[in-house]
N, C-alpha and C. Protein backbone atom coordinates (compact mmCIF):
# COMPACT_ATOMS: atom_id res chain seq x y z
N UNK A 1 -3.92 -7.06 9.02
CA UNK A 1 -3.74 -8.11 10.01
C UNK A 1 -2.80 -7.61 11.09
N UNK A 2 -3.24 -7.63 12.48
CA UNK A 2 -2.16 -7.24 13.26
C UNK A 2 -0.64 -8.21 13.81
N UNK A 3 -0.17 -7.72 14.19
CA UNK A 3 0.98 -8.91 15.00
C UNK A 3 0.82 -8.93 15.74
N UNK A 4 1.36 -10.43 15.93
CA UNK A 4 0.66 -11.24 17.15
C UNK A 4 1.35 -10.39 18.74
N UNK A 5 2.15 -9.82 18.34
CA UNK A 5 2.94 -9.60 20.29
C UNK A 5 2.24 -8.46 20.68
N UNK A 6 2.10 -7.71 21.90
CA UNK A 6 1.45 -7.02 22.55
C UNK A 6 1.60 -6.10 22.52
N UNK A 7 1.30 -4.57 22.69
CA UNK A 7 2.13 -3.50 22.62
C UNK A 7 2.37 -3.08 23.69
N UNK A 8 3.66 -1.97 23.85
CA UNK A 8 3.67 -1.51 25.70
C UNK A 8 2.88 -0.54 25.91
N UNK A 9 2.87 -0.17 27.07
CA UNK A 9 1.83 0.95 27.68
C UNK A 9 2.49 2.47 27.53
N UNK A 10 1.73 3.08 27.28
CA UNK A 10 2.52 4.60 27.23
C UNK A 10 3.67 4.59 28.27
N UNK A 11 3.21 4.35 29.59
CA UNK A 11 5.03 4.16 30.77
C UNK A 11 5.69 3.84 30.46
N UNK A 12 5.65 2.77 29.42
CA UNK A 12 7.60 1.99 29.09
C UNK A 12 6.76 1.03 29.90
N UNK A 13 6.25 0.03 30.19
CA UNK A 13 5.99 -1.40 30.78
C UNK A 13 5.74 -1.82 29.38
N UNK A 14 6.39 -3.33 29.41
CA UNK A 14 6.09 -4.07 28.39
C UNK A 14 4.90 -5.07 28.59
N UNK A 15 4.74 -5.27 27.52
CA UNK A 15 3.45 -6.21 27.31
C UNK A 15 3.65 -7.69 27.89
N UNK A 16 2.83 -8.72 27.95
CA UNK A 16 3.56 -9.66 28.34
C UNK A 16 3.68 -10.82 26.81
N UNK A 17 4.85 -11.55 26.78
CA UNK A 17 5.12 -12.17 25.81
C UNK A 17 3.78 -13.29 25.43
N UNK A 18 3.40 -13.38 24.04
CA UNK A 18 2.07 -14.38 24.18
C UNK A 18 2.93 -15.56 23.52
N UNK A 19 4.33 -15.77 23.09
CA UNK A 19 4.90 -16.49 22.29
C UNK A 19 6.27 -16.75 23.37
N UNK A 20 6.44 -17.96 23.45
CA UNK A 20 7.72 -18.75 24.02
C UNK A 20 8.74 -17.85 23.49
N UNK A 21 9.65 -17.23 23.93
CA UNK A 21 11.33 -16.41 23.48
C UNK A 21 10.77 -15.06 23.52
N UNK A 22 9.45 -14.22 23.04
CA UNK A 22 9.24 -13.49 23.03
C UNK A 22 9.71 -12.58 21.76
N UNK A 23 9.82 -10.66 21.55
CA UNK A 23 10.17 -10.40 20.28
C UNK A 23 11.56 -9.82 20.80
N UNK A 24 12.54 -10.19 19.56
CA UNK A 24 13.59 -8.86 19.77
C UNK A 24 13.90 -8.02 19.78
N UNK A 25 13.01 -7.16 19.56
CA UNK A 25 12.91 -5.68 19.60
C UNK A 25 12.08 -5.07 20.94
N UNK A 26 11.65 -6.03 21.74
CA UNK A 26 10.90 -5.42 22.51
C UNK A 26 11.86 -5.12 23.79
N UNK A 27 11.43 -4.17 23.96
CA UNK A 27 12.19 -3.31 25.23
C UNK A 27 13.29 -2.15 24.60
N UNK A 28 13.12 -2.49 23.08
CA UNK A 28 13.59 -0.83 22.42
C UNK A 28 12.69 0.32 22.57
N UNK A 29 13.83 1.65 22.81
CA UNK A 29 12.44 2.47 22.54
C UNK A 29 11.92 2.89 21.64
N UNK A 30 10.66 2.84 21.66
CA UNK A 30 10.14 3.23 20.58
C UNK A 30 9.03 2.20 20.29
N UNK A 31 9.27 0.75 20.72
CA UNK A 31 8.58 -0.66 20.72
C UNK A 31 7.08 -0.45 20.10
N UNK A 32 6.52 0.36 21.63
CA UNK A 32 4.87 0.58 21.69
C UNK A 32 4.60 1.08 19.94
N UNK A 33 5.30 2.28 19.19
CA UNK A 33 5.20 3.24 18.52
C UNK A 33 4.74 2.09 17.10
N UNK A 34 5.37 0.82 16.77
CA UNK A 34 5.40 -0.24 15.65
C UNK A 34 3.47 -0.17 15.81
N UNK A 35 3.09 -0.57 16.85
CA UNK A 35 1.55 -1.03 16.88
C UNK A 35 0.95 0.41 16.62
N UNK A 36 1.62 1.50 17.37
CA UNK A 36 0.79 3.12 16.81
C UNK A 36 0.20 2.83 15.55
N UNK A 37 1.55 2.88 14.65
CA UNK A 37 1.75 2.68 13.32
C UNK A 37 1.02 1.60 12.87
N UNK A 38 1.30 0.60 12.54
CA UNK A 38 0.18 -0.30 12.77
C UNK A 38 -1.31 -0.21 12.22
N UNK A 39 -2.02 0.39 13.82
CA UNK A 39 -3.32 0.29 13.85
C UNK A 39 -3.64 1.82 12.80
N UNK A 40 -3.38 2.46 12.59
CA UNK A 40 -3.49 3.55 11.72
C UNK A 40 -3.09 3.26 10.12
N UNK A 41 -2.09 2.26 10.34
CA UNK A 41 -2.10 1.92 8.67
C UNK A 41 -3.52 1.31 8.36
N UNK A 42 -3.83 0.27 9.63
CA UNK A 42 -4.77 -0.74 9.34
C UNK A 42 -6.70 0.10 9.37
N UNK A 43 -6.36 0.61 9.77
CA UNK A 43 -7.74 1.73 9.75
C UNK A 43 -7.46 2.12 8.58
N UNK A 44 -6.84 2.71 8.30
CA UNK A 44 -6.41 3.89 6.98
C UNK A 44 -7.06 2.87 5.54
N UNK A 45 -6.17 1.59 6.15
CA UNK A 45 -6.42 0.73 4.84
C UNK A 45 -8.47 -0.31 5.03
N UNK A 46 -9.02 0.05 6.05
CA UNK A 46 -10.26 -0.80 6.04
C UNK A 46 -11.20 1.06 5.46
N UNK A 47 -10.65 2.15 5.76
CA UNK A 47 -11.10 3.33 4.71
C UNK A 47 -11.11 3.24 3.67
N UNK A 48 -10.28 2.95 3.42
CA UNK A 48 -10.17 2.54 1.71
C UNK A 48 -10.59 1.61 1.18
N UNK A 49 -10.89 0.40 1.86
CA UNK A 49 -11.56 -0.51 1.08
C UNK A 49 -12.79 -0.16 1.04
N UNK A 50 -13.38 0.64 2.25
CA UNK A 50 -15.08 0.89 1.82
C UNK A 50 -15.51 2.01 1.15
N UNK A 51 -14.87 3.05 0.53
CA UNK A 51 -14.42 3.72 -0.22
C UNK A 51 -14.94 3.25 -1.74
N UNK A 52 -13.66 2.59 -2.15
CA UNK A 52 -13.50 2.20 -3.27
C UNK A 52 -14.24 1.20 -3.45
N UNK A 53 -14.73 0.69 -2.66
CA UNK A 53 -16.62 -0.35 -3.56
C UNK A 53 -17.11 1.14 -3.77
N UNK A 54 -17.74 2.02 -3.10
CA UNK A 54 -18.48 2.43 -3.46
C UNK A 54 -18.31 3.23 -5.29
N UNK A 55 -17.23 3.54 -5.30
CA UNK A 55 -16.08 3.81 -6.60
C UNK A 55 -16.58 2.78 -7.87
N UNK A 56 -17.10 1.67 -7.11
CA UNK A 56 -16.26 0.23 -7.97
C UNK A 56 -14.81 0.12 -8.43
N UNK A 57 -14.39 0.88 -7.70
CA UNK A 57 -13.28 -0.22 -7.52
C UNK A 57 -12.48 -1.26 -6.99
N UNK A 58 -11.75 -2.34 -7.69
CA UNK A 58 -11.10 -3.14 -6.71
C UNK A 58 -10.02 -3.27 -5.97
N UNK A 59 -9.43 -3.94 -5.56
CA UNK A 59 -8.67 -2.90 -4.21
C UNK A 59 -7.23 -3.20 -4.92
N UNK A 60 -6.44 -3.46 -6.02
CA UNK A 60 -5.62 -3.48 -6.55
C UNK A 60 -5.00 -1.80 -7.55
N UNK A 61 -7.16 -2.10 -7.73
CA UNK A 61 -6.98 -0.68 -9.00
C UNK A 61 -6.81 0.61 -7.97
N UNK A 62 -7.01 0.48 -6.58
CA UNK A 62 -6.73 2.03 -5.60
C UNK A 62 -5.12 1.90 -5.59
N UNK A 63 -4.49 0.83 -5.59
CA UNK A 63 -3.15 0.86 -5.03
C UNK A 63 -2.44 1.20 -6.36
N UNK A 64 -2.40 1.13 -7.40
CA UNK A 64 -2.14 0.88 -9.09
C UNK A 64 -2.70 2.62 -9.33
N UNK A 65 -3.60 2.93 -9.09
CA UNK A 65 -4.21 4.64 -9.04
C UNK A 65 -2.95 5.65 -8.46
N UNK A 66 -2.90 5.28 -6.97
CA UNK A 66 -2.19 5.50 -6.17
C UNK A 66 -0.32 6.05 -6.68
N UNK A 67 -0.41 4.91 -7.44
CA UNK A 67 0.91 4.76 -7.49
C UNK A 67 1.37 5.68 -9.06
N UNK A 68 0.47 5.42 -9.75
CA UNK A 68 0.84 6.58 -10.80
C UNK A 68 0.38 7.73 -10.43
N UNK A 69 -0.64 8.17 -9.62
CA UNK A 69 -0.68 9.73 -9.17
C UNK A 69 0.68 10.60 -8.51
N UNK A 70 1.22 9.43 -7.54
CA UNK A 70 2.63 9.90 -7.12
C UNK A 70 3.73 10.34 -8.05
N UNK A 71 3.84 9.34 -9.01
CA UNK A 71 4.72 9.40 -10.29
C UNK A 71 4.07 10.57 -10.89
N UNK A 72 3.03 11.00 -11.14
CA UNK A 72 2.76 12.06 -11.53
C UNK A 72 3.34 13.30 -11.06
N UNK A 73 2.86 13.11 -9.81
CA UNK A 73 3.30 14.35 -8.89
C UNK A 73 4.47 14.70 -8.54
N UNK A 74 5.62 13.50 -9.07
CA UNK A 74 6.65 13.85 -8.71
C UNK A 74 7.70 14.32 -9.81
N UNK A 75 6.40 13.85 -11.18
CA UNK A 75 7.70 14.21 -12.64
C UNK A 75 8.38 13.29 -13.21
N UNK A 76 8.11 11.80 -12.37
CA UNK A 76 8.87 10.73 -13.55
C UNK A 76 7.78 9.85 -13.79
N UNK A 77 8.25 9.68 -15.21
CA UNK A 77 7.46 8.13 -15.87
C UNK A 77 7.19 7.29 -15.23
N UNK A 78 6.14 6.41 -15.59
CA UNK A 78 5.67 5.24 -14.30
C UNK A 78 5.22 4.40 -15.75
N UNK A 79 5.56 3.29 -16.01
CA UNK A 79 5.07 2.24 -17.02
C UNK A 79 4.33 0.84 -16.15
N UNK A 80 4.00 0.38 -17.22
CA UNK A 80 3.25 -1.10 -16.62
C UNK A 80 4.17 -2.00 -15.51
N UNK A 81 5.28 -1.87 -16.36
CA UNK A 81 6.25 -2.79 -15.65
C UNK A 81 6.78 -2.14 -13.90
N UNK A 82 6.49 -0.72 -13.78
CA UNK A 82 6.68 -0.10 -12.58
C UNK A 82 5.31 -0.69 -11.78
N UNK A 83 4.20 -0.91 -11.91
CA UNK A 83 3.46 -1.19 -11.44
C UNK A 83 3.37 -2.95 -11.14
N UNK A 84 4.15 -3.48 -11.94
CA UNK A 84 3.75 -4.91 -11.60
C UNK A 84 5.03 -4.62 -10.25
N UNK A 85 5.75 -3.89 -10.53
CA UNK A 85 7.29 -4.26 -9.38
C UNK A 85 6.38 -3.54 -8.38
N UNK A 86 5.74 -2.95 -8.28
CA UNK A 86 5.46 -2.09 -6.50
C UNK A 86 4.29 -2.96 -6.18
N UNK A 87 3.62 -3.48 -6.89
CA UNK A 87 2.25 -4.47 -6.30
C UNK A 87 2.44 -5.61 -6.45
N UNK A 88 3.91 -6.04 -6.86
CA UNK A 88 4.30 -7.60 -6.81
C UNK A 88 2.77 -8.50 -7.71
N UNK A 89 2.66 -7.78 -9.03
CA UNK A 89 1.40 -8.62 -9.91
C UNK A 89 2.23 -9.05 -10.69
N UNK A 90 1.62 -10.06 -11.40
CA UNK A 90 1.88 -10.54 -12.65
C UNK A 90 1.97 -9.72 -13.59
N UNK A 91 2.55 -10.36 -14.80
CA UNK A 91 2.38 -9.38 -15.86
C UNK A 91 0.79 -8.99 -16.62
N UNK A 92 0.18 -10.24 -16.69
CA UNK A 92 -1.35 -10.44 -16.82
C UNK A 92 -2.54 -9.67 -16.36
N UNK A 93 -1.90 -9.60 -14.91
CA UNK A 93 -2.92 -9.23 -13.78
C UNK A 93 -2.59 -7.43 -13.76
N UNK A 94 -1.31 -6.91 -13.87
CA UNK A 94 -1.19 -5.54 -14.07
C UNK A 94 -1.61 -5.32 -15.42
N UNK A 95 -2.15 -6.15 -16.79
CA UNK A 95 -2.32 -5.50 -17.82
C UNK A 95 -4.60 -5.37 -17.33
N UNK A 96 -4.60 -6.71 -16.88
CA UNK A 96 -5.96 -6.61 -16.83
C UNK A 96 -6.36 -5.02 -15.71
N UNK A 97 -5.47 -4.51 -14.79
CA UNK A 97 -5.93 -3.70 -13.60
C UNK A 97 -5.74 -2.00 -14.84
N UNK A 98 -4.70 -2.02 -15.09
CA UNK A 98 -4.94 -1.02 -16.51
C UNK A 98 -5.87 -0.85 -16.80
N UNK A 99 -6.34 -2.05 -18.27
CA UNK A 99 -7.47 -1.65 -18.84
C UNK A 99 -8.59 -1.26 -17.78
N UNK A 100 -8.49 -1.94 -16.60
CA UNK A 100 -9.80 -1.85 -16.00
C UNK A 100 -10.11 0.02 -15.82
N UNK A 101 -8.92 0.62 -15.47
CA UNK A 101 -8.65 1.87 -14.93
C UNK A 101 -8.50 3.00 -15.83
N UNK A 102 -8.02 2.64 -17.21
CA UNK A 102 -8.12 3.12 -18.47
C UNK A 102 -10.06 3.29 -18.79
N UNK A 103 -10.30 1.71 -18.78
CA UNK A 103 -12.05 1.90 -19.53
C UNK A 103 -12.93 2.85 -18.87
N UNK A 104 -11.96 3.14 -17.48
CA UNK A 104 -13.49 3.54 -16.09
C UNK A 104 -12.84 5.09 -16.27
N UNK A 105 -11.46 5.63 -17.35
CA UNK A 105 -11.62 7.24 -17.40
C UNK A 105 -10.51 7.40 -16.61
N UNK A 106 -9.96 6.51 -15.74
CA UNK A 106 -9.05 7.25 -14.49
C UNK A 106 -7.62 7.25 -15.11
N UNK A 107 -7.10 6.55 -16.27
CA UNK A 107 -5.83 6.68 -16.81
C UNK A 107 -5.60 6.68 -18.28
N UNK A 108 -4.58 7.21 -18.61
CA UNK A 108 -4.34 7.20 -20.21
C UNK A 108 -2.95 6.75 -20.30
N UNK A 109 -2.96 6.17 -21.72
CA UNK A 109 -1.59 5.96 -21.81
C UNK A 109 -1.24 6.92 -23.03
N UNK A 110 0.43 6.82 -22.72
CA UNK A 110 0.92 8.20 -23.28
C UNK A 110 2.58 7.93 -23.81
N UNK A 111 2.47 8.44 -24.94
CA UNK A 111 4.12 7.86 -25.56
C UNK A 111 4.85 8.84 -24.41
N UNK A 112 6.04 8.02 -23.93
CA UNK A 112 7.37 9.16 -22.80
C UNK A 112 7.52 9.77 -23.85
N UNK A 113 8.20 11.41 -23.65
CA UNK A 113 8.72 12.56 -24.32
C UNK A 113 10.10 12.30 -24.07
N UNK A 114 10.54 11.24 -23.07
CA UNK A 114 12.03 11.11 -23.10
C UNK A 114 12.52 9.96 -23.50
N UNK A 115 11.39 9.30 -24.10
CA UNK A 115 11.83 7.99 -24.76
C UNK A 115 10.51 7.64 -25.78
N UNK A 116 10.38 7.58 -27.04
CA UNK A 116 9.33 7.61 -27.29
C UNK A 116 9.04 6.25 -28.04
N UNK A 117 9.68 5.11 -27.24
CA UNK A 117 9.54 3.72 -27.79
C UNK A 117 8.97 3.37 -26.38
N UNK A 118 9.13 4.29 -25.33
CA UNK A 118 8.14 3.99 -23.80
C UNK A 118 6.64 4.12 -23.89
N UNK A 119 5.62 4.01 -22.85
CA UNK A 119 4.69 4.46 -23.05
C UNK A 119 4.43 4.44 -21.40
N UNK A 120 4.08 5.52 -21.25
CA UNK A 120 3.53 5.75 -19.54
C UNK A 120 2.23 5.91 -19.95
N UNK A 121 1.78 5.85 -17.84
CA UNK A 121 0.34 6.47 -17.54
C UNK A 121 0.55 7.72 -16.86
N UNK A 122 -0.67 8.36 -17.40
CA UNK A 122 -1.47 9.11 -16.69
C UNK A 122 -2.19 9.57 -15.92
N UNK A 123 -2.79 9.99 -14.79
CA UNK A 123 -3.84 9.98 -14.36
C UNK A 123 -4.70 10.95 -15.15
N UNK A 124 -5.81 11.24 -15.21
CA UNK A 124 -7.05 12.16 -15.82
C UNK A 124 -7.21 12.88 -14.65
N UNK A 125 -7.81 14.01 -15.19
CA UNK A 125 -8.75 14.88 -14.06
C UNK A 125 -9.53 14.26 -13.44
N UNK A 126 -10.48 13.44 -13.72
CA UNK A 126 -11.68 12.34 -13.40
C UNK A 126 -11.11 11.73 -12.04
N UNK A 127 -10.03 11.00 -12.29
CA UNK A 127 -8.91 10.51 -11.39
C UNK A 127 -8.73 11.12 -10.54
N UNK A 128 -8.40 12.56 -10.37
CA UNK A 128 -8.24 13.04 -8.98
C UNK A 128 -9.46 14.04 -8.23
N UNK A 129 -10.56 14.50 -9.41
CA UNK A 129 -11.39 13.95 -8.70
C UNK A 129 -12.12 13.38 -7.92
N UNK A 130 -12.01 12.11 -8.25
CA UNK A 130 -12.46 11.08 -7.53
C UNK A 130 -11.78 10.53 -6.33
N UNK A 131 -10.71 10.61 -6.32
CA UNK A 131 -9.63 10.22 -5.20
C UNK A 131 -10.10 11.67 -4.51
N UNK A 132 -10.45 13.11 -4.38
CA UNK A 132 -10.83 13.95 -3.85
C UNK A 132 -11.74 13.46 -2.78
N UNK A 133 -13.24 12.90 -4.17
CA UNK A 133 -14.03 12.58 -3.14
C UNK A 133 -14.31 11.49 -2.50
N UNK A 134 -12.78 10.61 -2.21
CA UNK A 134 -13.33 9.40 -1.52
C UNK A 134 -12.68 9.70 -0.48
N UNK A 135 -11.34 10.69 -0.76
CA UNK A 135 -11.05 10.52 0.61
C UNK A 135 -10.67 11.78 1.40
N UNK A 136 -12.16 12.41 1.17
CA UNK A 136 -12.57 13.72 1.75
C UNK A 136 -12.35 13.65 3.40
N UNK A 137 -13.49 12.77 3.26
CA UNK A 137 -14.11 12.54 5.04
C UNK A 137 -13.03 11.96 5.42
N UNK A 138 -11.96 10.96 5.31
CA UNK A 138 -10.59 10.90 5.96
C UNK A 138 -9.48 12.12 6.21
N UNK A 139 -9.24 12.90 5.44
CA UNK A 139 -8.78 13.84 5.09
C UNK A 139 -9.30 14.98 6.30
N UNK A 140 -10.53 15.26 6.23
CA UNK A 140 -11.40 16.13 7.39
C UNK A 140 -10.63 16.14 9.14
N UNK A 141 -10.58 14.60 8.54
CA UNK A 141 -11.16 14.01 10.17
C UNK A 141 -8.84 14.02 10.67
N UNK A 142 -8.31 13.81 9.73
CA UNK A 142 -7.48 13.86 10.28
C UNK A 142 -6.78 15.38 10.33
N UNK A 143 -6.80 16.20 9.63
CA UNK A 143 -6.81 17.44 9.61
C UNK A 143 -6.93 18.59 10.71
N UNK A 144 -8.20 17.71 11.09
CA UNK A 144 -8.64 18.39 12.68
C UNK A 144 -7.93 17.96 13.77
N UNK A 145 -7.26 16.81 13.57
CA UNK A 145 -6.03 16.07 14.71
C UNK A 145 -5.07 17.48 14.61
N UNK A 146 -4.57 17.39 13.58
CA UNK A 146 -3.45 17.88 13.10
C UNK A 146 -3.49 20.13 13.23
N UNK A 147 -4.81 19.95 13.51
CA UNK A 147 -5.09 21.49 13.72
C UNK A 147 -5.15 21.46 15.07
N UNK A 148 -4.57 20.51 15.80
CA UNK A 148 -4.30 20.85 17.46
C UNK A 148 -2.73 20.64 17.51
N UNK A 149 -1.92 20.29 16.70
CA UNK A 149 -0.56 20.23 16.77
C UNK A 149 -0.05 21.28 16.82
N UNK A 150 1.39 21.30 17.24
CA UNK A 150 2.01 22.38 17.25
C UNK A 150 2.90 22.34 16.06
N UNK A 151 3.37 23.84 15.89
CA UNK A 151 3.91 23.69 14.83
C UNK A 151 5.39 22.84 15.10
N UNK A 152 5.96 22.15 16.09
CA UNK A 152 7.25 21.62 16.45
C UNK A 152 6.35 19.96 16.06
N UNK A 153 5.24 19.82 16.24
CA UNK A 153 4.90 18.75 16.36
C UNK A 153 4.95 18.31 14.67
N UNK A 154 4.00 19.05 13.73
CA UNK A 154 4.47 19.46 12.53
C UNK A 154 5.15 18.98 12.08
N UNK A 155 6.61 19.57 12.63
CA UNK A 155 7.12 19.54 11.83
C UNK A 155 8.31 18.41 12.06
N UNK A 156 7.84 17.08 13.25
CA UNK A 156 8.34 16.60 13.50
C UNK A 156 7.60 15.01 12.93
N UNK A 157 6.04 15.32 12.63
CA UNK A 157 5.93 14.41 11.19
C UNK A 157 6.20 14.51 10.22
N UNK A 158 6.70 15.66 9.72
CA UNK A 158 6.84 15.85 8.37
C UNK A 158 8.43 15.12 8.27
N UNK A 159 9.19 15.33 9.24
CA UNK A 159 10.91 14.66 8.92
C UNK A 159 10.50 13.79 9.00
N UNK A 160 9.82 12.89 9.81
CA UNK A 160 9.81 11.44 10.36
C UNK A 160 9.23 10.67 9.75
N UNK A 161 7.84 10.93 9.41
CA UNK A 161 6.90 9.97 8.51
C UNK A 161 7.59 9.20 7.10
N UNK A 162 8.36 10.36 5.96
CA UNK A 162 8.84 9.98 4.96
C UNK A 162 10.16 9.03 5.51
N UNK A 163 10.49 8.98 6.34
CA UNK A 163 11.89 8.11 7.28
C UNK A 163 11.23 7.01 7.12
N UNK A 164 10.01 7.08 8.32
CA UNK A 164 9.54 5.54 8.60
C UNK A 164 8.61 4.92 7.18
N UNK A 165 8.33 5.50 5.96
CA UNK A 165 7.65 5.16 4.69
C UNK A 165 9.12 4.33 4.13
N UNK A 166 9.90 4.97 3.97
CA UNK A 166 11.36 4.54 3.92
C UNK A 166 11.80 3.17 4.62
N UNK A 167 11.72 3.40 5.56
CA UNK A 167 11.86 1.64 6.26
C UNK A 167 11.25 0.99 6.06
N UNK A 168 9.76 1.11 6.33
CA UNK A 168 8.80 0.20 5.17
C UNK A 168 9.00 -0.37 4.03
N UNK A 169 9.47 0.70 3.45
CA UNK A 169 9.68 -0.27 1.89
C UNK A 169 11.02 -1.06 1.89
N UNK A 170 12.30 -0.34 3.03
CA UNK A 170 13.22 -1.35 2.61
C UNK A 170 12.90 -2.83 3.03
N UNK A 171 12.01 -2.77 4.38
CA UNK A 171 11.54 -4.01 4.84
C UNK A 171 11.19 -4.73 3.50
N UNK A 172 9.89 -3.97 2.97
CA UNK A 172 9.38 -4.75 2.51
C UNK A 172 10.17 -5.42 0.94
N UNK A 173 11.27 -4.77 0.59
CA UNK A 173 12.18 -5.39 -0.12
C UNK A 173 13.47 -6.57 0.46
N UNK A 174 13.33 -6.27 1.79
CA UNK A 174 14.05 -7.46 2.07
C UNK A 174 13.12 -9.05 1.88
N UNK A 175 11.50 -8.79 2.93
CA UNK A 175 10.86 -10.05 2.91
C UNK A 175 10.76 -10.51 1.63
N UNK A 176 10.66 -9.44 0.45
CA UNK A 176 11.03 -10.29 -0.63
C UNK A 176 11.80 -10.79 -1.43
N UNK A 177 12.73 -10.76 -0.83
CA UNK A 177 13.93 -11.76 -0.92
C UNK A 177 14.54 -12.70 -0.57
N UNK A 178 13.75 -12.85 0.84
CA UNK A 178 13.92 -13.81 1.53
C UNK A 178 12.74 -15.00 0.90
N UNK A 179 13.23 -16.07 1.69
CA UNK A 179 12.17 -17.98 0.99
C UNK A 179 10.99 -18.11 1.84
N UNK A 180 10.03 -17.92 1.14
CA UNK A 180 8.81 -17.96 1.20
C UNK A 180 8.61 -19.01 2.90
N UNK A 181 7.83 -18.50 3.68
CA UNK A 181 7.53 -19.80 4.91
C UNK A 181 6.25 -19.69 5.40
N UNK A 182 5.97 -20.79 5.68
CA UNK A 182 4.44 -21.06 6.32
C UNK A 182 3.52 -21.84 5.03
N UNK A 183 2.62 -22.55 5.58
CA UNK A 183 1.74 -23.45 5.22
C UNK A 183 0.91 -22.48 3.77
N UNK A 184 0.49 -23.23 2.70
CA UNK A 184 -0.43 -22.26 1.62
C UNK A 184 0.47 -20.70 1.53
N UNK A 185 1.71 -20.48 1.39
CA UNK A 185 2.20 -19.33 1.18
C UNK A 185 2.59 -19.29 -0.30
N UNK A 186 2.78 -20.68 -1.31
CA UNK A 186 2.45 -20.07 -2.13
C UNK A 186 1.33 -20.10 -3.19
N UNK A 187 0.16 -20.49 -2.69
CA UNK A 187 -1.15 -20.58 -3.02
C UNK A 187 -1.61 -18.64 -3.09
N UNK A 188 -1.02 -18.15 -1.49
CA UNK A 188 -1.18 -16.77 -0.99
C UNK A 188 -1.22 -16.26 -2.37
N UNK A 189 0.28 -16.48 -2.76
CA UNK A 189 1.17 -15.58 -3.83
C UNK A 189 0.30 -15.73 -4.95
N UNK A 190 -0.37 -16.61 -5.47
CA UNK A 190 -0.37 -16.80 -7.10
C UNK A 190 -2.03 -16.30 -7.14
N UNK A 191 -2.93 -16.71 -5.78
CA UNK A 191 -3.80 -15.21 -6.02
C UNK A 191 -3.87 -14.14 -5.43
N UNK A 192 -2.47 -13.84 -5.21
CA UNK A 192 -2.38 -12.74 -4.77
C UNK A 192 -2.39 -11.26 -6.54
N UNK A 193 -1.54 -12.66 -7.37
CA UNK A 193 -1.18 -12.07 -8.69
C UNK A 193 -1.79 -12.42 -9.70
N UNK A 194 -3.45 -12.89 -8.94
CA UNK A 194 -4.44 -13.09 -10.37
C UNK A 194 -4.22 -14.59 -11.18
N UNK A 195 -3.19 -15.38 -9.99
CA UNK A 195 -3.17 -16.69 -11.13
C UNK A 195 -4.07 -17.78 -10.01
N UNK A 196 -4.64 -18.64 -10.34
CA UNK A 196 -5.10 -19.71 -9.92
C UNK A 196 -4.08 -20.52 -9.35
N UNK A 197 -4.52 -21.01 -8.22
CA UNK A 197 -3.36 -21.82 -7.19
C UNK A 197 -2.90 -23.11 -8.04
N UNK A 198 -1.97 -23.56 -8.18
CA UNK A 198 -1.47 -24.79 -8.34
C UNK A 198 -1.93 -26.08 -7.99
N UNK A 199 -2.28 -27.10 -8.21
CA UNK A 199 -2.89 -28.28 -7.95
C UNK A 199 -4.11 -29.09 -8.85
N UNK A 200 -4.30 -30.28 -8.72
CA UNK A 200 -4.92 -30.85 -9.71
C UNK A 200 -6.05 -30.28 -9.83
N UNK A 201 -6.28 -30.44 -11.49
CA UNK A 201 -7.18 -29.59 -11.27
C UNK A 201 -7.36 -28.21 -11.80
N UNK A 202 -6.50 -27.49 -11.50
CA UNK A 202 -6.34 -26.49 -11.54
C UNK A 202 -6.42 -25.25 -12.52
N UNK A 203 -7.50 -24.62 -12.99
CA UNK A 203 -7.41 -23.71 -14.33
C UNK A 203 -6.86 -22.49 -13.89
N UNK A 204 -6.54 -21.62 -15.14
CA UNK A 204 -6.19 -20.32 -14.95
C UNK A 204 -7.68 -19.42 -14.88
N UNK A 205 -7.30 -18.41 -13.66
CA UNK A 205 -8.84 -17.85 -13.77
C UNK A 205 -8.46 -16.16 -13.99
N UNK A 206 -9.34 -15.32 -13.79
CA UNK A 206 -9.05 -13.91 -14.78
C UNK A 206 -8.23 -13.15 -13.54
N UNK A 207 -8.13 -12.28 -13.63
CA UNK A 207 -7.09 -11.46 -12.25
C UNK A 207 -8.11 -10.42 -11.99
């Protein structure tokens, strides 16, 4: 979903305000660069959703994939309970996205060697694999951007990107801390986490 304010023009002219007070950040530099970012997350992420149908998968089990391949790659344990905290699921809804990802080959579970009352995941070979070939043709296509860079340019995503991944998440640990606002926000939440919305009526349905 984009935000609602405008972005500036490569010159430094700002956009014009579509909201009474306007934003506070606008007329920093850097302003335009939020929507860069942005529209490239938001592409990146409508790749992946057409992707992963073709996979069968659902778009919880790419982010839940995702997230123990990193833990993989980086050498620490990743348990269930790491996964309900980074995808904000239930406890229910991260056991059902497991099995789902376990039955389809892409994960195992595995007693920790540094705790052996833990039990982590895995990814399988199958698993990266498959994450190979879904996101080949993304991979290609940005590659070839990146084979016109310079090496200053390089190496001026490589400091920066993990910075701004970094602000991202602290953001996104502040909004969740902050009190929920706006109309059906927490209807949002409860299927967001596989539970059936609240109200008469109302059953529990599967995640």
């Amino acid at each position: 979903m984009q935000s609602d304010e405008g972005t500036n023009s490569r010159s430094g002219a700002e956009a014009p305000d579509r909201f009474p007070g306007g934003n506070p950040h606008q007329g920093r530099r850097g302003f335009d660069v939020l929507f860069l970012l942005q529209h490239f997350s938001t592409e990146a992420e409508r790749y992946a959703d057409q992707v992963r149908r073709r996979f069968g998968l659902a778009h919880k089990d790419v982010h839940a994939l995702n997230e123990v391949m990193q833990a993989n790659r980086a050498g620490r344990p990743i348990r269930a309970g790491d996964i309900a905290q980074r995808l904000v699921l239930s406890g229910s809804a991260t056991t059902s996205v497991i099995k789902r990802l376990v039955s389809a080959g892409h994960l195992v579970r595995a007693v920790d060697p540094r705790d052996r009352r833990e039990v982590s995941l895995l990814a399988t070979d199958q698993a990266y694999r498959s994450g190979r070939q879904m996101f080949s043709a993304m991979g290609e296509e940005v590659l070839a951007v990146l084979d016109d860079c310079t090496d200053e340019e390089i190496e001026v995503l490589r400091r920066r990107l993990p910075q701004l991944t970094d602000a991202v998440r602290r953001a996104g640990r502040r909004a969740g801390e902050g009190p929920a606002t706006g109309e059906g926000s927490a209807t949002g939440v409860a299927e967001e986490q596989g539970a059936a919305p609240a109200g008469p009526g109302a059953v529990p349905r599967p995640a």
